[in-house]
C-alpha atoms as a PDB file:
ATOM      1  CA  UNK A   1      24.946 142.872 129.033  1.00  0.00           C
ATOM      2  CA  UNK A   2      24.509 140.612 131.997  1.00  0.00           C
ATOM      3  CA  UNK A   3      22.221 137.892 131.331  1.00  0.00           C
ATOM      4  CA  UNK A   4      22.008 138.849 127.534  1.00  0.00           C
ATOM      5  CA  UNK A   5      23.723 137.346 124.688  1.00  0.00           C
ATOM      6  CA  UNK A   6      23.891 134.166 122.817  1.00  0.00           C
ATOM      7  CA  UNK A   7      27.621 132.382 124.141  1.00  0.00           C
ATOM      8  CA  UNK A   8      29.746 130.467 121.981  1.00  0.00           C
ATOM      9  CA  UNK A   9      33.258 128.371 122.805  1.00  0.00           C
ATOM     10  CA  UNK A  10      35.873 127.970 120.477  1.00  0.00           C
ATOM     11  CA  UNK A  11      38.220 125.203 121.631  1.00  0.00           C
ATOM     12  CA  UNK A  12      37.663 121.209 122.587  1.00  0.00           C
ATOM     13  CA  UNK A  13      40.283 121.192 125.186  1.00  0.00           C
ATOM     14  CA  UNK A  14      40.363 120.828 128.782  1.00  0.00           C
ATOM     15  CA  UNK A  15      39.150 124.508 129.647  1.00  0.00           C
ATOM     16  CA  UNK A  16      37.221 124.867 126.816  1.00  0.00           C
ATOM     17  CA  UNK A  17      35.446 121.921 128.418  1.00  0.00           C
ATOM     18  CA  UNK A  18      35.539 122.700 131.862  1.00  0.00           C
ATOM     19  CA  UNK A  19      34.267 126.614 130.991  1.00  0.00           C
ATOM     20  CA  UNK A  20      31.385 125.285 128.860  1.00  0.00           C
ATOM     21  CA  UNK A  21      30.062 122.605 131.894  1.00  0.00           C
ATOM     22  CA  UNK A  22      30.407 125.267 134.600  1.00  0.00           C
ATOM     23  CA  UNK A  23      28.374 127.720 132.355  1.00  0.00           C
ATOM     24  CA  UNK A  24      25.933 124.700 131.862  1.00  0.00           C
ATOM     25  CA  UNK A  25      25.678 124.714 135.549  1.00  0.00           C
ATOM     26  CA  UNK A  26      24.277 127.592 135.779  1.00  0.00           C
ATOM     27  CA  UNK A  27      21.885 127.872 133.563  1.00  0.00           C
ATOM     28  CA  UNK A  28      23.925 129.772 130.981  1.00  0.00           C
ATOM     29  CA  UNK A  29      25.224 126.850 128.570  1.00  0.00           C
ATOM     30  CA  UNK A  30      26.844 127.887 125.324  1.00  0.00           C
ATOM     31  CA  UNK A  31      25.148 127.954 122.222  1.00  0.00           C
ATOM     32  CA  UNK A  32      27.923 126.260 120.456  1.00  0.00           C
ATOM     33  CA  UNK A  33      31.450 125.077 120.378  1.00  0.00           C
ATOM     34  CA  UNK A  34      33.793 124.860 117.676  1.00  0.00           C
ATOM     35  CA  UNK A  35      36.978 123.230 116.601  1.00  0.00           C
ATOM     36  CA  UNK A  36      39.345 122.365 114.231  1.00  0.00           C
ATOM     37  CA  UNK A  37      38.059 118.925 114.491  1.00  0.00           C
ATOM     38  CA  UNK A  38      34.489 117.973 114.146  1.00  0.00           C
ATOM     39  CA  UNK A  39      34.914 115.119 115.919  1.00  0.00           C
ATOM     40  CA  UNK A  40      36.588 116.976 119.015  1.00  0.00           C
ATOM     41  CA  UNK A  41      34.104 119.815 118.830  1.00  0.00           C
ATOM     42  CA  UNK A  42      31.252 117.231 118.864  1.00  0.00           C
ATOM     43  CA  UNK A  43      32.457 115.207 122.039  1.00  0.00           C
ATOM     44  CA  UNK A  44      33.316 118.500 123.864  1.00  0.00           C
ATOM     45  CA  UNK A  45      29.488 119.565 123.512  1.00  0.00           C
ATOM     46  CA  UNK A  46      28.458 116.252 124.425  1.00  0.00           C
ATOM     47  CA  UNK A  47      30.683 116.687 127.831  1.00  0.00           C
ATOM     48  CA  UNK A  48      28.994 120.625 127.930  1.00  0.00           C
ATOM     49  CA  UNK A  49      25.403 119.392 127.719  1.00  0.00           C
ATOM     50  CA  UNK A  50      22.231 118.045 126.051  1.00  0.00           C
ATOM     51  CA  UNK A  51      21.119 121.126 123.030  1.00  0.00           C
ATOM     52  CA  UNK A  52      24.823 122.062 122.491  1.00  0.00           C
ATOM     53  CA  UNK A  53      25.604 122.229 118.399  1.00  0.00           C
ATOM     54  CA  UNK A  54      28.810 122.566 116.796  1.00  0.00           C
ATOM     55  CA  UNK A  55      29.980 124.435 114.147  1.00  0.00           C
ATOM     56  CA  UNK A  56      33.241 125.878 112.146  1.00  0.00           C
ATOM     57  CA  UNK A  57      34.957 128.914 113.678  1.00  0.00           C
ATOM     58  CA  UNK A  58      34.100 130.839 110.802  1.00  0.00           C
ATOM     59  CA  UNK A  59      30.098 130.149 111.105  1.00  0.00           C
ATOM     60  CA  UNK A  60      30.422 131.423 114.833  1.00  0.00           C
ATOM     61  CA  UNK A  61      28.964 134.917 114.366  1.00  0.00           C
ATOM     62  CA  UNK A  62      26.026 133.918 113.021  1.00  0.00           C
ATOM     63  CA  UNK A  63      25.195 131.760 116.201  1.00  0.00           C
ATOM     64  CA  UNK A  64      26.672 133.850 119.062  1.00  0.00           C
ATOM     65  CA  UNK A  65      27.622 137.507 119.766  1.00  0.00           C
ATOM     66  CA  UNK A  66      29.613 136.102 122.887  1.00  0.00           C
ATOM     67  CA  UNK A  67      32.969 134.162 122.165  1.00  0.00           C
ATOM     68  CA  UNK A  68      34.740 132.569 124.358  1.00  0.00           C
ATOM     69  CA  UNK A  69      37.828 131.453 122.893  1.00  0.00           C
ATOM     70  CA  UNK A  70      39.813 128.655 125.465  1.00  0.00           C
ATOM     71  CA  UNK A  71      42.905 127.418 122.626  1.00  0.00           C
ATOM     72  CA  UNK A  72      46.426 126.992 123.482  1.00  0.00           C
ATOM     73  CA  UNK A  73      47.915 130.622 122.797  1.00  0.00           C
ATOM     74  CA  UNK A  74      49.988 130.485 119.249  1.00  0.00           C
ATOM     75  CA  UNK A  75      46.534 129.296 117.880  1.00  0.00           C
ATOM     76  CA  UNK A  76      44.642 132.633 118.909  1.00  0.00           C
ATOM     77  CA  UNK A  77      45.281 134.770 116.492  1.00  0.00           C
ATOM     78  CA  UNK A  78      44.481 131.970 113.847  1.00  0.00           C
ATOM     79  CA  UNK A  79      41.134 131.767 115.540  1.00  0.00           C
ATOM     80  CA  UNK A  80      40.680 135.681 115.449  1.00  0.00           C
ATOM     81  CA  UNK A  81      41.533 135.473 111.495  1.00  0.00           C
ATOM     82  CA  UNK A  82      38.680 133.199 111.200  1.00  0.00           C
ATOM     83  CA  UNK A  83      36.186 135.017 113.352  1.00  0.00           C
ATOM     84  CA  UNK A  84      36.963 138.294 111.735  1.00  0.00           C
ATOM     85  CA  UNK A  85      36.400 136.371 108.009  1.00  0.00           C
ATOM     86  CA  UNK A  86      33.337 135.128 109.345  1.00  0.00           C
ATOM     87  CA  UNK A  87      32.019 139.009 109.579  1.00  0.00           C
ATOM     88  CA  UNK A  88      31.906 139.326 113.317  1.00  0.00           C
ATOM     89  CA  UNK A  89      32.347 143.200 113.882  1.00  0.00           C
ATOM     90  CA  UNK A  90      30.011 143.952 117.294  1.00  0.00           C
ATOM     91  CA  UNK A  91      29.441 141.838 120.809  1.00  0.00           C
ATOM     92  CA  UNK A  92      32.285 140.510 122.977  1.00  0.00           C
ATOM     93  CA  UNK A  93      35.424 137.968 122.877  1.00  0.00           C
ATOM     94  CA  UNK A  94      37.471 137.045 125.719  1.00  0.00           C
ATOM     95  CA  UNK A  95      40.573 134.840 125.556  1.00  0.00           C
ATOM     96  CA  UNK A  96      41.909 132.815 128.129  1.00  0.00           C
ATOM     97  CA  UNK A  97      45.431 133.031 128.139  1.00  0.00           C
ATOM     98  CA  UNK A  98      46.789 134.743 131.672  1.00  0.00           C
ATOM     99  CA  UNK A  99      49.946 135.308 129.355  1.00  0.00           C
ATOM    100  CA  UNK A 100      48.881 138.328 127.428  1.00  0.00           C
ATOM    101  CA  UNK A 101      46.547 141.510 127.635  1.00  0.00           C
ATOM    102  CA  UNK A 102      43.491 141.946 125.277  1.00  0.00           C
ATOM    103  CA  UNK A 103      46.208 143.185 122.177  1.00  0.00           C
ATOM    104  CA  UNK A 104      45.887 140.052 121.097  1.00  0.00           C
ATOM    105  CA  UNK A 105      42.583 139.758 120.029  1.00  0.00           C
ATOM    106  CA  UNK A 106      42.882 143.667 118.129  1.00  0.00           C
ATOM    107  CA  UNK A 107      41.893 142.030 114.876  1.00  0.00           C
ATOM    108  CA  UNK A 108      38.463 141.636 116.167  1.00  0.00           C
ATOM    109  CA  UNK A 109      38.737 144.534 118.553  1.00  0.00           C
ATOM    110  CA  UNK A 110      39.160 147.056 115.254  1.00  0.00           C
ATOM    111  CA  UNK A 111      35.868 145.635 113.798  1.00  0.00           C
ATOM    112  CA  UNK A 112      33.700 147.155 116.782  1.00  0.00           C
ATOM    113  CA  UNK A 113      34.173 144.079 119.119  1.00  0.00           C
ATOM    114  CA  UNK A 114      34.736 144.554 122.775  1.00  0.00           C
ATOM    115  CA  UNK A 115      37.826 142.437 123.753  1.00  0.00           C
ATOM    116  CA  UNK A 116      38.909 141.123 127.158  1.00  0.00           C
ATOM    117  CA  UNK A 117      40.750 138.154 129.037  1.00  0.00           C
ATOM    118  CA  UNK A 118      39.652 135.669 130.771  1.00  0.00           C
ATOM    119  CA  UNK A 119      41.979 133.518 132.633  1.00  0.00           C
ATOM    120  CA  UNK A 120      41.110 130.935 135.113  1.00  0.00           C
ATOM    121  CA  UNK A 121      44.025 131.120 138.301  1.00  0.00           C
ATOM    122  CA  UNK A 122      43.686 126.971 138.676  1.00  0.00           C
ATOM    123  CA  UNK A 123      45.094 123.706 137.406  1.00  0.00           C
ATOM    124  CA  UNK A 124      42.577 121.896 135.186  1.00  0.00           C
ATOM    125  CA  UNK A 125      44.483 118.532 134.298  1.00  0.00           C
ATOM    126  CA  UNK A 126      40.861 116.875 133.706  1.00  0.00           C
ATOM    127  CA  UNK A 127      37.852 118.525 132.038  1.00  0.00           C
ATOM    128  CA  UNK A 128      35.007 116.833 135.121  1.00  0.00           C
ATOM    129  CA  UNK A 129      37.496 117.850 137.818  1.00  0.00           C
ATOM    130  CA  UNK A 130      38.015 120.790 135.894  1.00  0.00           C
ATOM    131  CA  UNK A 131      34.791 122.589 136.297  1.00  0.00           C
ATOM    132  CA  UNK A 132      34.485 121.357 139.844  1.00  0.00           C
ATOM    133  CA  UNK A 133      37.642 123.408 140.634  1.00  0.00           C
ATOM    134  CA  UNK A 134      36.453 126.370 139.173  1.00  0.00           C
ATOM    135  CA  UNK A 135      34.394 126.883 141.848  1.00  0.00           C
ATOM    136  CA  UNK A 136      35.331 129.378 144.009  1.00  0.00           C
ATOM    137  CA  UNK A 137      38.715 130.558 142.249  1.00  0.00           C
ATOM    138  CA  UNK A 138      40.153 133.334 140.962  1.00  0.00           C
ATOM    139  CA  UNK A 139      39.812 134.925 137.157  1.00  0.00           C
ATOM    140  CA  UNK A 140      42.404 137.326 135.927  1.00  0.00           C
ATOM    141  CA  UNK A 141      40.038 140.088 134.026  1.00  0.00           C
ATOM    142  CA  UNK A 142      40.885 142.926 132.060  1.00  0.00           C
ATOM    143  CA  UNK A 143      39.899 144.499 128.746  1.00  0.00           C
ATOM    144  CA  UNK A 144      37.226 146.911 127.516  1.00  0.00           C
ATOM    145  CA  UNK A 145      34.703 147.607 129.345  1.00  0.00           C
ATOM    146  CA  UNK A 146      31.729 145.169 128.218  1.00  0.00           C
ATOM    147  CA  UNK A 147      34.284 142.368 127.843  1.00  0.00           C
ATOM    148  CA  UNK A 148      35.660 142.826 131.375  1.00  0.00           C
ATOM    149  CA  UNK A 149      31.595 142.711 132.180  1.00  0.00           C
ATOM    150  CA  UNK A 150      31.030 139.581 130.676  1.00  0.00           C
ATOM    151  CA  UNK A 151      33.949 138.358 131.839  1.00  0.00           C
ATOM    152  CA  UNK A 152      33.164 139.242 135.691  1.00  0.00           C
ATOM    153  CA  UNK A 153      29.342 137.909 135.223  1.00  0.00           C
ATOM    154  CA  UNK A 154      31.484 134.165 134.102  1.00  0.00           C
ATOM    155  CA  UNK A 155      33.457 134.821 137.594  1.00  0.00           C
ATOM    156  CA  UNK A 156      30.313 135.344 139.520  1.00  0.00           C
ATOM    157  CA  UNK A 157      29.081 132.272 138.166  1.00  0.00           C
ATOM    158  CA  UNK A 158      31.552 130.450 139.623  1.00  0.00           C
ATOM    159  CA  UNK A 159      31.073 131.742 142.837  1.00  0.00           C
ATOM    160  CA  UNK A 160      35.006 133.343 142.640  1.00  0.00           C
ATOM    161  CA  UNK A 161      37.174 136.124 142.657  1.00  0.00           C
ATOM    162  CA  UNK A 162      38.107 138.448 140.437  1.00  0.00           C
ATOM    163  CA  UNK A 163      41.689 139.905 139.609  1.00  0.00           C
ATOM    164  CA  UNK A 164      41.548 143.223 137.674  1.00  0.00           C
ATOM    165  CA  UNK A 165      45.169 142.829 135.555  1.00  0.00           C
ATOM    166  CA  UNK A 166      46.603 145.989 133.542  1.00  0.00           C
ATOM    167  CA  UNK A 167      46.899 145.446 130.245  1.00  0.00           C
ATOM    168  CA  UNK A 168      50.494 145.400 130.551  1.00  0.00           C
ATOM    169  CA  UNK A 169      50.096 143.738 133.014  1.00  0.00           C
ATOM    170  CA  UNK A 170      49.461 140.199 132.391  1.00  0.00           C
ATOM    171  CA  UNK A 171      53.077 138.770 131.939  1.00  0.00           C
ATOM    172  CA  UNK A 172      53.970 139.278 135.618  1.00  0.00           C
ATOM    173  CA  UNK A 173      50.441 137.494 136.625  1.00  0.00           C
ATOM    174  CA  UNK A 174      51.185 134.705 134.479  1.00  0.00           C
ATOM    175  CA  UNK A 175      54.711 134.478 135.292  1.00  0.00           C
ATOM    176  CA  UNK A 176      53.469 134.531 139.044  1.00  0.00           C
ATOM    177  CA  UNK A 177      50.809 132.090 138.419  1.00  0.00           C
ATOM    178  CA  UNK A 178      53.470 129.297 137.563  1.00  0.00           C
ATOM    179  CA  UNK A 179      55.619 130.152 140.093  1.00  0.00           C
ATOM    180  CA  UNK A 180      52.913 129.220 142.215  1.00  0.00           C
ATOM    181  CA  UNK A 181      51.772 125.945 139.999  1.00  0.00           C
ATOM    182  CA  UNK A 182      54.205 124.471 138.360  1.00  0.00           C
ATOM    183  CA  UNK A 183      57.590 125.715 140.141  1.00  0.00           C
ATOM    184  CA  UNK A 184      55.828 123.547 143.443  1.00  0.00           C
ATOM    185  CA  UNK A 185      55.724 120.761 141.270  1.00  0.00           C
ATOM    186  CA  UNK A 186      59.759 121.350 140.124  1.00  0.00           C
ATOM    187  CA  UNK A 187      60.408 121.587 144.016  1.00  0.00           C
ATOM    188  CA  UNK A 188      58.698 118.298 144.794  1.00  0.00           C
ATOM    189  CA  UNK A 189      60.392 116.859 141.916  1.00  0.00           C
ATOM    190  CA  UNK A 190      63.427 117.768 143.158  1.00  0.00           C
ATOM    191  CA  UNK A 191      63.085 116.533 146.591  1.00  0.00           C
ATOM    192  CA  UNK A 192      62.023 113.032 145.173  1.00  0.00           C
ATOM    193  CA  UNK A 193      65.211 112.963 143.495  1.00  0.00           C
ATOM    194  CA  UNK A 194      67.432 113.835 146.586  1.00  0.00           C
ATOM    195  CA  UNK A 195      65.250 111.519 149.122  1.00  0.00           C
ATOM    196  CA  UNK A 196      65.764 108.656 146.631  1.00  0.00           C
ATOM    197  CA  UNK A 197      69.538 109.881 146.718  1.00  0.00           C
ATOM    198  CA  UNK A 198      68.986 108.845 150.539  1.00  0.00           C
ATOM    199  CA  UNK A 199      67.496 105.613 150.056  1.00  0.00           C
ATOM    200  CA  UNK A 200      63.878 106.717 149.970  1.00  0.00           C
ATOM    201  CA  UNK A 201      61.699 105.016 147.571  1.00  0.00           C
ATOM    202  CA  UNK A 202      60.055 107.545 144.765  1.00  0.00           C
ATOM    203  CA  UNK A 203      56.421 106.611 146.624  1.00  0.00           C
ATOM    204  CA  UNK A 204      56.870 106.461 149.933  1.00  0.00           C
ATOM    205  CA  UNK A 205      59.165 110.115 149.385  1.00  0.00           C
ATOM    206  CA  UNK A 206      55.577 111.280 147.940  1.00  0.00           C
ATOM    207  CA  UNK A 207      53.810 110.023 151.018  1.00  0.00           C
ATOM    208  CA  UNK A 208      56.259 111.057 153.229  1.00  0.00           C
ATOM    209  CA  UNK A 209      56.393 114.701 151.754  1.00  0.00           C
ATOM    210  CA  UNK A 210      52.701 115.311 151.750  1.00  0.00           C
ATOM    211  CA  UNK A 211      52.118 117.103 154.858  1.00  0.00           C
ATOM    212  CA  UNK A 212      55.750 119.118 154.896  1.00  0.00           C
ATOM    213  CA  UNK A 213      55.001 120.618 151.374  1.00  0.00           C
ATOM    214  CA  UNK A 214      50.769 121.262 152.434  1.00  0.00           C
ATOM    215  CA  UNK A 215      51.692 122.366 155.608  1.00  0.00           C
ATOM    216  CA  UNK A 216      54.401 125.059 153.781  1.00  0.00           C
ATOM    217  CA  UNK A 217      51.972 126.347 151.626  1.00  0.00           C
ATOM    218  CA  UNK A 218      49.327 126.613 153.871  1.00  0.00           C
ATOM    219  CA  UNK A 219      51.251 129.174 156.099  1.00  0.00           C
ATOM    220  CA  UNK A 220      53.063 130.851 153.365  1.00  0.00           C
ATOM    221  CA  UNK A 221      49.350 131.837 152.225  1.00  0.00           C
ATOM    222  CA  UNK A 222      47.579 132.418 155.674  1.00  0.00           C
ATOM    223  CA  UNK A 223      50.711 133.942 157.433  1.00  0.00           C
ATOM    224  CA  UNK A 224      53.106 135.568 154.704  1.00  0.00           C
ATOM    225  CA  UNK A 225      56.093 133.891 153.256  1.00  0.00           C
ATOM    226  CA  UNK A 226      58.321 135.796 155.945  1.00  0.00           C
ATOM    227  CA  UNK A 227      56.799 134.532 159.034  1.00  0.00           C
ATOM    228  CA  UNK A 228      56.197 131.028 157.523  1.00  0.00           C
ATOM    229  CA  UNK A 229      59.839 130.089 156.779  1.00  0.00           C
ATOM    230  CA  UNK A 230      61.726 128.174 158.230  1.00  0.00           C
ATOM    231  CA  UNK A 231      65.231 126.145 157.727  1.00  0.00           C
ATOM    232  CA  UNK A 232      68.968 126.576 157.714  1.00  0.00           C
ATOM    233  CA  UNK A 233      68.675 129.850 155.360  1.00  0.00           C
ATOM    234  CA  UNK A 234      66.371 131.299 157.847  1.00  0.00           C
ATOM    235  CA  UNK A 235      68.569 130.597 160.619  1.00  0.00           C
ATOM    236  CA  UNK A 236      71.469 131.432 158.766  1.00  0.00           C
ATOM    237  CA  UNK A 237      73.007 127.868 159.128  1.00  0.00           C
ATOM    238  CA  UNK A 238      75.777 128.524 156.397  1.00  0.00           C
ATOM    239  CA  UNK A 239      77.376 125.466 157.601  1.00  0.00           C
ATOM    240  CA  UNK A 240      74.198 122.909 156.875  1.00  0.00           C
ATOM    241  CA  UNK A 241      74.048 124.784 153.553  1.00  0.00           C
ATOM    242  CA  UNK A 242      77.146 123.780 152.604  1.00  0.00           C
ATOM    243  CA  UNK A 243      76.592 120.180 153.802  1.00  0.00           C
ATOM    244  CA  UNK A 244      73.747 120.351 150.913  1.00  0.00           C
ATOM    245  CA  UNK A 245      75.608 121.654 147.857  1.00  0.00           C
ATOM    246  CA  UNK A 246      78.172 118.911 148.665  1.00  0.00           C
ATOM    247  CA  UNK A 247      75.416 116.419 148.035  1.00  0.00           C
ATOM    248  CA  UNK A 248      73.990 117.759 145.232  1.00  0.00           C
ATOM    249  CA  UNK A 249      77.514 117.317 143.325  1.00  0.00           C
ATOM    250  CA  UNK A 250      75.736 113.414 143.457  1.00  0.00           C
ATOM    251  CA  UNK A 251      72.385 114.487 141.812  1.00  0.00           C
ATOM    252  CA  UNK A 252      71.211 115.386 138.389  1.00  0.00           C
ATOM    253  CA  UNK A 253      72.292 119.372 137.741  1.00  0.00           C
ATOM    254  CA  UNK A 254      69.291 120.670 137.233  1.00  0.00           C
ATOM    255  CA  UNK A 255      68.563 120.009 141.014  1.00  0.00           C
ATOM    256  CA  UNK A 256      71.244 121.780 142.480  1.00  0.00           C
ATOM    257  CA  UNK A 257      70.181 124.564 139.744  1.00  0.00           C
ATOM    258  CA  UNK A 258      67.191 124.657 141.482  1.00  0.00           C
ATOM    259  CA  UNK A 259      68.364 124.182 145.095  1.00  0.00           C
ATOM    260  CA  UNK A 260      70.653 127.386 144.173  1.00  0.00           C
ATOM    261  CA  UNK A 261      68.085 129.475 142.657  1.00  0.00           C
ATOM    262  CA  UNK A 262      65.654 128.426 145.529  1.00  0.00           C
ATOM    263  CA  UNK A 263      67.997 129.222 148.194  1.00  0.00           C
ATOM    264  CA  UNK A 264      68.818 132.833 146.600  1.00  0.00           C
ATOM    265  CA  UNK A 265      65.567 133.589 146.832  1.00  0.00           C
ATOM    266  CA  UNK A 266      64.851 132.295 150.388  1.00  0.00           C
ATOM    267  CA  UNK A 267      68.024 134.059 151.145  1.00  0.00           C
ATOM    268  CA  UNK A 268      66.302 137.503 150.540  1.00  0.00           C
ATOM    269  CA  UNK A 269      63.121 136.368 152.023  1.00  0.00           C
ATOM    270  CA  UNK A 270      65.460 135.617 155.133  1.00  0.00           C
ATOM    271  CA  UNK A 271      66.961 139.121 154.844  1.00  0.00           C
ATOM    272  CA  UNK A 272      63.513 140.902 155.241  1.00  0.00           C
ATOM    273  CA  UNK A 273      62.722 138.835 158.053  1.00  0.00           C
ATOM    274  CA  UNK A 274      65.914 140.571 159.719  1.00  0.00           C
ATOM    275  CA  UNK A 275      68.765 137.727 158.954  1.00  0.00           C
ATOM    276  CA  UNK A 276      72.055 139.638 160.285  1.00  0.00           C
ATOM    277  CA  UNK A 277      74.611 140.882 157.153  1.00  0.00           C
ATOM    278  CA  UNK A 278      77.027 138.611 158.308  1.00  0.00           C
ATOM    279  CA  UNK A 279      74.676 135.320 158.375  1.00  0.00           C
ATOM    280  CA  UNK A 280      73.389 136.478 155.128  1.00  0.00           C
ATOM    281  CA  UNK A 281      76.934 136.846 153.442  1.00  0.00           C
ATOM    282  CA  UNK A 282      77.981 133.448 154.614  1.00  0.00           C
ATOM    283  CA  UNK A 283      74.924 131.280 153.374  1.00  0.00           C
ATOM    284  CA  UNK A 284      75.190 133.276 150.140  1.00  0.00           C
ATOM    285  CA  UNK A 285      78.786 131.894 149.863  1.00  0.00           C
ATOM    286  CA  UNK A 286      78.080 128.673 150.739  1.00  0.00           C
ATOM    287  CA  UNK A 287      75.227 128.679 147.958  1.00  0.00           C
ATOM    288  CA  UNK A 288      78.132 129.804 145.596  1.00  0.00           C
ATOM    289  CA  UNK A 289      80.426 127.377 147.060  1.00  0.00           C
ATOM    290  CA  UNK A 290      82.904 129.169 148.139  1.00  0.00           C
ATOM    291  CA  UNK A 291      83.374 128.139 151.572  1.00  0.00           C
END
């Protein structure tokens, strides 16, 4: 299948877009893009590249025997409906939700179609920056065979790594994936709030935390998150933990939610790093407060 097929997108939005330009890159642009919206479908092609054409979902088996569908998740199977009514029964389709496994796409998959999943492991906030950061990153894969081909051939393209999921698998990834994304983003949030608490202003609390939180990740990833941590759980400082939940009775809850649920989780972190039972018991009670 590699370097065969005609390649359609279904979906104007911010992957859809980025997928379809870093295709276009490489000498692979789609055939065509669809949309609920004309007008959306039209402007994401333009974004794509020159010779793109739109079309309805349902008209998308005539043009391509490749789909690509890049929609938020609840409007998948609505888009496998229409695909399905618009005869498609043989080629590939790949979805690109890291949520869920290739079941979702079984309409299609019972009608001779090889179905797989596609999911790019990276933020895309803007469609331009979008397909620049695809380069190089990581694509959860899985599916049938000639889907997870396809699907590898995209990753290749973008110079990045492949992540063969189960197909039960794909829950955990996802649930991972955010942990990694958007829980950092809770934790910054967070510290904001209890800087400003301090007499920090929210911007210069940004600034200031900028090489802490970089610096964190960067030897959580290169050294494991046991040797890279560091702090009053890891030393077993029960005393300075205590010190915090007092001030977080001045912040909103869910900050001292997350400050609890955090330090839980460093706690066992701390625990494989060899934290003494004793240490261990008395930060746990101090993130409990009851000491």
């Amino acid at each position: 299948m590699t370097g065969s097929g005609r390649t359609a997108i279904v979906g104007t939005g911010r992957v859809a877009q980025a997928l379809g330009r870093l295709l276009a890159r490489a000498g692979m642009p789609p055939t065509v893009i669809a949309g609920r919206t004309p007008d959306h479908a039209q402007r994401a092609a333009a974004f794509v590249g020159p010779g793109v054409k739109t079309a309805r979902i349902r008209e998308i088996p005539r043009f391509a025997d490749r789909v690509l569908i890049a929609v938020v998740d609840l409007a998948i199977p609505s888009v496998v409906d229409d695909l399905a009514d618009g005869g498609m029964c043989s080629g590939v389709a790949l979805h690109t939700s890291g949520a869920h496994g290739p079941r979702l796409l079984d309409a299609l998959a019972v009608r001779g179609v090889s179905c797989g999943v596609l999911h790019p492991l990276q933020t895309i906030a803007d469609p331009e920056l979008g397909a620049t950061a695809l380069q190089g990153a990581s694509f959860a894969v899985g599916g049938e065979a000639a889907a997870v081909e396809w699907a590898e051939e995209i990753v290749r393209t973008a110079g990045g790594t492949p992540l063969r999921i189960r197909e039960n698998g794909f829950a955990s990834y996802h649930a991972g994936a955010v942990m990694a994304g958007n829980a950092v983003i809770a934790a910054i949030d967070a510290a904001v709030q209890l800087f400003g608490a301090a007499g920090v202003e929210r911007q210069a609390a940004l600034r200031a935390l900028r090489p802490l939180c970089l610096t964190s990740a960067q030897n959580a990833l290169e050294l494991g998150p046991e040797a890279a941590l560091t702090g009053p759980v890891q030393r077993g400082d029960a005393d300075t933990v205590k010190a915090h939940m007092a001030a977080l009775a001045q912040s909103p809850p869910y900050v001292g939610d997350l400050y609890r649920a955090s330090g839980h989780a460093l706690l066992e972190i701390a625990k494989r790093r060899g934290l003494s039972d004793v240490s261990a018991k008395a930060v746990e009670s101090a993130l409990n407060g009851r000491i």
